[in-house]
N, C-alpha and C. Protein backbone atom coordinates (compact mmCIF):
# COMPACT_ATOMS: atom_id res chain seq x y z
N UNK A 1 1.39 1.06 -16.64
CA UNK A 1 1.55 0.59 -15.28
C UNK A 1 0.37 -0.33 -14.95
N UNK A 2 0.49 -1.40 -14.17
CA UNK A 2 -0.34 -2.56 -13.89
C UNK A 2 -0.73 -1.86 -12.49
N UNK A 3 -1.76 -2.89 -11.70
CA UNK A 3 -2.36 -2.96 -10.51
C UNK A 3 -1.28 -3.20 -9.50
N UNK A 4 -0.65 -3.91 -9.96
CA UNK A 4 -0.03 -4.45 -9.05
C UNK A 4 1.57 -3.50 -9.09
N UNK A 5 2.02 -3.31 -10.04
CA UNK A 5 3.10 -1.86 -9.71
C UNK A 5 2.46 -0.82 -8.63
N UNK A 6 1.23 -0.33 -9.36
CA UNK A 6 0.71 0.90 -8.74
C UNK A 6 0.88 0.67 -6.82
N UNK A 7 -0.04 -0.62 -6.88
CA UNK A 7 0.10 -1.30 -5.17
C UNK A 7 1.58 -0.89 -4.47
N UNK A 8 2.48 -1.29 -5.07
CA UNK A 8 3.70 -1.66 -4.71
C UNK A 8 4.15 0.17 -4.59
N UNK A 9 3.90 0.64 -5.27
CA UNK A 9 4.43 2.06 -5.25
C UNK A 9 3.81 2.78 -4.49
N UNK A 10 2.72 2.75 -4.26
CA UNK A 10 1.58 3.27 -3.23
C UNK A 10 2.53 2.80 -1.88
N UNK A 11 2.55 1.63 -1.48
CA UNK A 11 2.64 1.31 -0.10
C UNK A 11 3.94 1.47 -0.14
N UNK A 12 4.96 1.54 -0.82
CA UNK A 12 6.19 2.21 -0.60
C UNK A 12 6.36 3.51 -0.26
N UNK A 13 5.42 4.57 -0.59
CA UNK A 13 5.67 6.00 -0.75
C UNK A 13 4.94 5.94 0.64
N UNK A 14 3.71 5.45 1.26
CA UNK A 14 3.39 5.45 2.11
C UNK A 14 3.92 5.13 3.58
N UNK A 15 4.86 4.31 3.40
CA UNK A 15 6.27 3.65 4.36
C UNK A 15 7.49 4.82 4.48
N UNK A 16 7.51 5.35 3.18
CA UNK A 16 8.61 6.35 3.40
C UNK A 16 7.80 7.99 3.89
N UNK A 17 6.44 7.91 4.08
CA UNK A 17 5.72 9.09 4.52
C UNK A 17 5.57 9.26 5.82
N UNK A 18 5.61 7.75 5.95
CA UNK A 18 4.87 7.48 7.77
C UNK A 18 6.36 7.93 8.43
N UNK A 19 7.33 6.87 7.73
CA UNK A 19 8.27 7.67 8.35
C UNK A 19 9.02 9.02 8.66
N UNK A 20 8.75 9.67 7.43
CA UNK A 20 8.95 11.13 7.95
C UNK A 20 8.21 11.49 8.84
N UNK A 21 6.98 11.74 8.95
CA UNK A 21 6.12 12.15 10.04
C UNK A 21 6.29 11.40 10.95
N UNK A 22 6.74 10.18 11.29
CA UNK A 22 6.60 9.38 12.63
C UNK A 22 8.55 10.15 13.07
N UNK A 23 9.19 10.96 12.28
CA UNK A 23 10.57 11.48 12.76
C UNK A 23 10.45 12.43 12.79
N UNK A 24 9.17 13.81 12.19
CA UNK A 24 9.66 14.84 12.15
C UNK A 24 8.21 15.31 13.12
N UNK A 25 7.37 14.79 13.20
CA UNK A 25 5.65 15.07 13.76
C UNK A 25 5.63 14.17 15.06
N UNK A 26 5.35 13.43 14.81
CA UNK A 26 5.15 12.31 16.02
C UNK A 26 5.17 10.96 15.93
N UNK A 27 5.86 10.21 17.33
CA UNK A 27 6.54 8.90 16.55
C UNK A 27 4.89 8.13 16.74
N UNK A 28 3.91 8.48 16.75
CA UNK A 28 2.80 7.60 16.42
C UNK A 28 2.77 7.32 15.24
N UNK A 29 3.42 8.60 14.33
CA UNK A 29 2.86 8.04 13.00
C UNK A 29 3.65 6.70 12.19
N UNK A 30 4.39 6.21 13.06
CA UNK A 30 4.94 4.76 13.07
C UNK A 30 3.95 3.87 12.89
N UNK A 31 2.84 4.21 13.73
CA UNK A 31 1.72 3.12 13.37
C UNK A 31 1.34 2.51 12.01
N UNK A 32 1.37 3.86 10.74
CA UNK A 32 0.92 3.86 9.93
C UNK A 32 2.17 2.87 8.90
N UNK A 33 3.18 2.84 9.50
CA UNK A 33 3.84 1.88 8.73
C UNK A 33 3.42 0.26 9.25
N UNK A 34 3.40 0.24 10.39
CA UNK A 34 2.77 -0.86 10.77
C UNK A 34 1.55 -1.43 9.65
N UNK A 35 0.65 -0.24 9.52
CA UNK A 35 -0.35 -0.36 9.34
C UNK A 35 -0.12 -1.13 7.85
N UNK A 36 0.44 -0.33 7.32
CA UNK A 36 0.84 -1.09 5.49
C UNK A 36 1.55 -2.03 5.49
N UNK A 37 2.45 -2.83 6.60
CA UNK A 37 3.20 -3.86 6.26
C UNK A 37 2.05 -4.97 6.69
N UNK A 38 1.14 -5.00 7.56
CA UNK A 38 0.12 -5.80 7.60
C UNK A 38 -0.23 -5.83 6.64
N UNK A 39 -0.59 -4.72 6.08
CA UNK A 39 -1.33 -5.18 5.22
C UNK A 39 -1.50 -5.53 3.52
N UNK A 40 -0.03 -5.54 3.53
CA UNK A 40 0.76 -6.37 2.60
C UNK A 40 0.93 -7.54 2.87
N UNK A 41 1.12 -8.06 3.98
CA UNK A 41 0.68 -9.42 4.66
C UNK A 41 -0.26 -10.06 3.78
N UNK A 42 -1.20 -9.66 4.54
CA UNK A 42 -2.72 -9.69 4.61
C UNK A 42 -3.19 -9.78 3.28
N UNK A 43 -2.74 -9.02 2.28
CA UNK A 43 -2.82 -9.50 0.63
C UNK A 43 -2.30 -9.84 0.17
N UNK A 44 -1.18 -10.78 0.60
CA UNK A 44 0.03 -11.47 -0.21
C UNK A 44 -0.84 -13.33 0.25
N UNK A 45 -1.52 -13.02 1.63
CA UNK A 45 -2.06 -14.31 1.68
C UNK A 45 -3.23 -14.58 1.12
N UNK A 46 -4.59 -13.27 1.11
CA UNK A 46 -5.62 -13.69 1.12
C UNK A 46 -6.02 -12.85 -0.61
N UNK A 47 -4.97 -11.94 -1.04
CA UNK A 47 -4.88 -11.53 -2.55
C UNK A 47 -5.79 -10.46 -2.34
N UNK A 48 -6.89 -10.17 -1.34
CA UNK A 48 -7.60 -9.44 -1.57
C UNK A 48 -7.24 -7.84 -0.72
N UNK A 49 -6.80 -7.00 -1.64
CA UNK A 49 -6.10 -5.67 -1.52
C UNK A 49 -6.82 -4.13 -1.65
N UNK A 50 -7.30 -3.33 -0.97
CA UNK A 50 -8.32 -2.57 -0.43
C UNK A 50 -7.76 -1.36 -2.12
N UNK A 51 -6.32 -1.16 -1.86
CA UNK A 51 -5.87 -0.02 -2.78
C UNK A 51 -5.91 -0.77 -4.16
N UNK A 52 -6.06 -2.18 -4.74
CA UNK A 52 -5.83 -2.40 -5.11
C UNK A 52 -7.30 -1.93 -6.56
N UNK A 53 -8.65 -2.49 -5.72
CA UNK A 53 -9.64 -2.13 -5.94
C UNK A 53 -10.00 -0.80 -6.39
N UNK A 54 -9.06 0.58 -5.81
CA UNK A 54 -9.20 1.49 -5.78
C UNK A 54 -8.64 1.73 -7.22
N UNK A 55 -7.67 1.36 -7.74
CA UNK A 55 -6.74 1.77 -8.68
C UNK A 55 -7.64 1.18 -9.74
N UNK A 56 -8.09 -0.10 -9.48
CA UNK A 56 -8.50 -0.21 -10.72
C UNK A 56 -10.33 0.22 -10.97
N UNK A 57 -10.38 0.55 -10.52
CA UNK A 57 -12.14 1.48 -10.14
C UNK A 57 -11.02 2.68 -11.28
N UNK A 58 -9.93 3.60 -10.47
CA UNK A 58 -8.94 4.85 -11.40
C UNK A 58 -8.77 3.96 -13.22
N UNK A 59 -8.75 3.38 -13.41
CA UNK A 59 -8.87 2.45 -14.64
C UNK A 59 -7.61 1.98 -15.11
N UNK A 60 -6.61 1.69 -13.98
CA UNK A 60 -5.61 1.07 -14.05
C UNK A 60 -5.59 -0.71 -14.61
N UNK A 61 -4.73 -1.03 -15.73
CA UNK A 61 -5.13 -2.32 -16.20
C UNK A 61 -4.64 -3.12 -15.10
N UNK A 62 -5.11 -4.32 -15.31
CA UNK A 62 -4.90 -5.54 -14.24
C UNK A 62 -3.42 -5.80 -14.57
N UNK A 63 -3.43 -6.39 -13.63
CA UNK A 63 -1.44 -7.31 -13.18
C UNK A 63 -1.73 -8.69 -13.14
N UNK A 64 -1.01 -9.24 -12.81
CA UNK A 64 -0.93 -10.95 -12.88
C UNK A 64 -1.56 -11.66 -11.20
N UNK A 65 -1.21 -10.18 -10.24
CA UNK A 65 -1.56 -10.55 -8.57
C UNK A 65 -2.54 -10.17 -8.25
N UNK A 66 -3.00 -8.84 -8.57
CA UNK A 66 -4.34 -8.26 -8.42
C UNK A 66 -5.30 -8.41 -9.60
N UNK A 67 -6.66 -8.60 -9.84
CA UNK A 67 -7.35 -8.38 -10.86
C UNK A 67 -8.92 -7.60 -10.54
């Protein structure tokens, strides 16, 4: 698995988390989907990706988007 799978799977599982809790806990936790589609934004323009860093610090090999 690359950096950039891992990213993609991370902020997916995280979209489908917020939403349970923002349906079954409280609809604040809607925010938190907010929160990851920014910021998929936000690294699709400027490349530079907070989890992305993280994974590969975990010693995940590089991808072609993240390095």
């Amino acid at each position: 698995m690359t950096i950039d799978r891992a990213v993609m799977m991370f902020a997916g599982f995280m979209v489908l988390v917020s939403l349970a809790l923002g349906f079954y806990v409280s609809p604040w936790w809607y925010l938190l989907t907010v929160f990851v589609g920014l910021n998929l934004i936000q690294a699709s323009v400027t490349g530079f990706c907070p989890a992305a860093i993280v994974f590969k610090k975990l010693g995940i090999k590089a991808g072609t988007a993240f390095h």
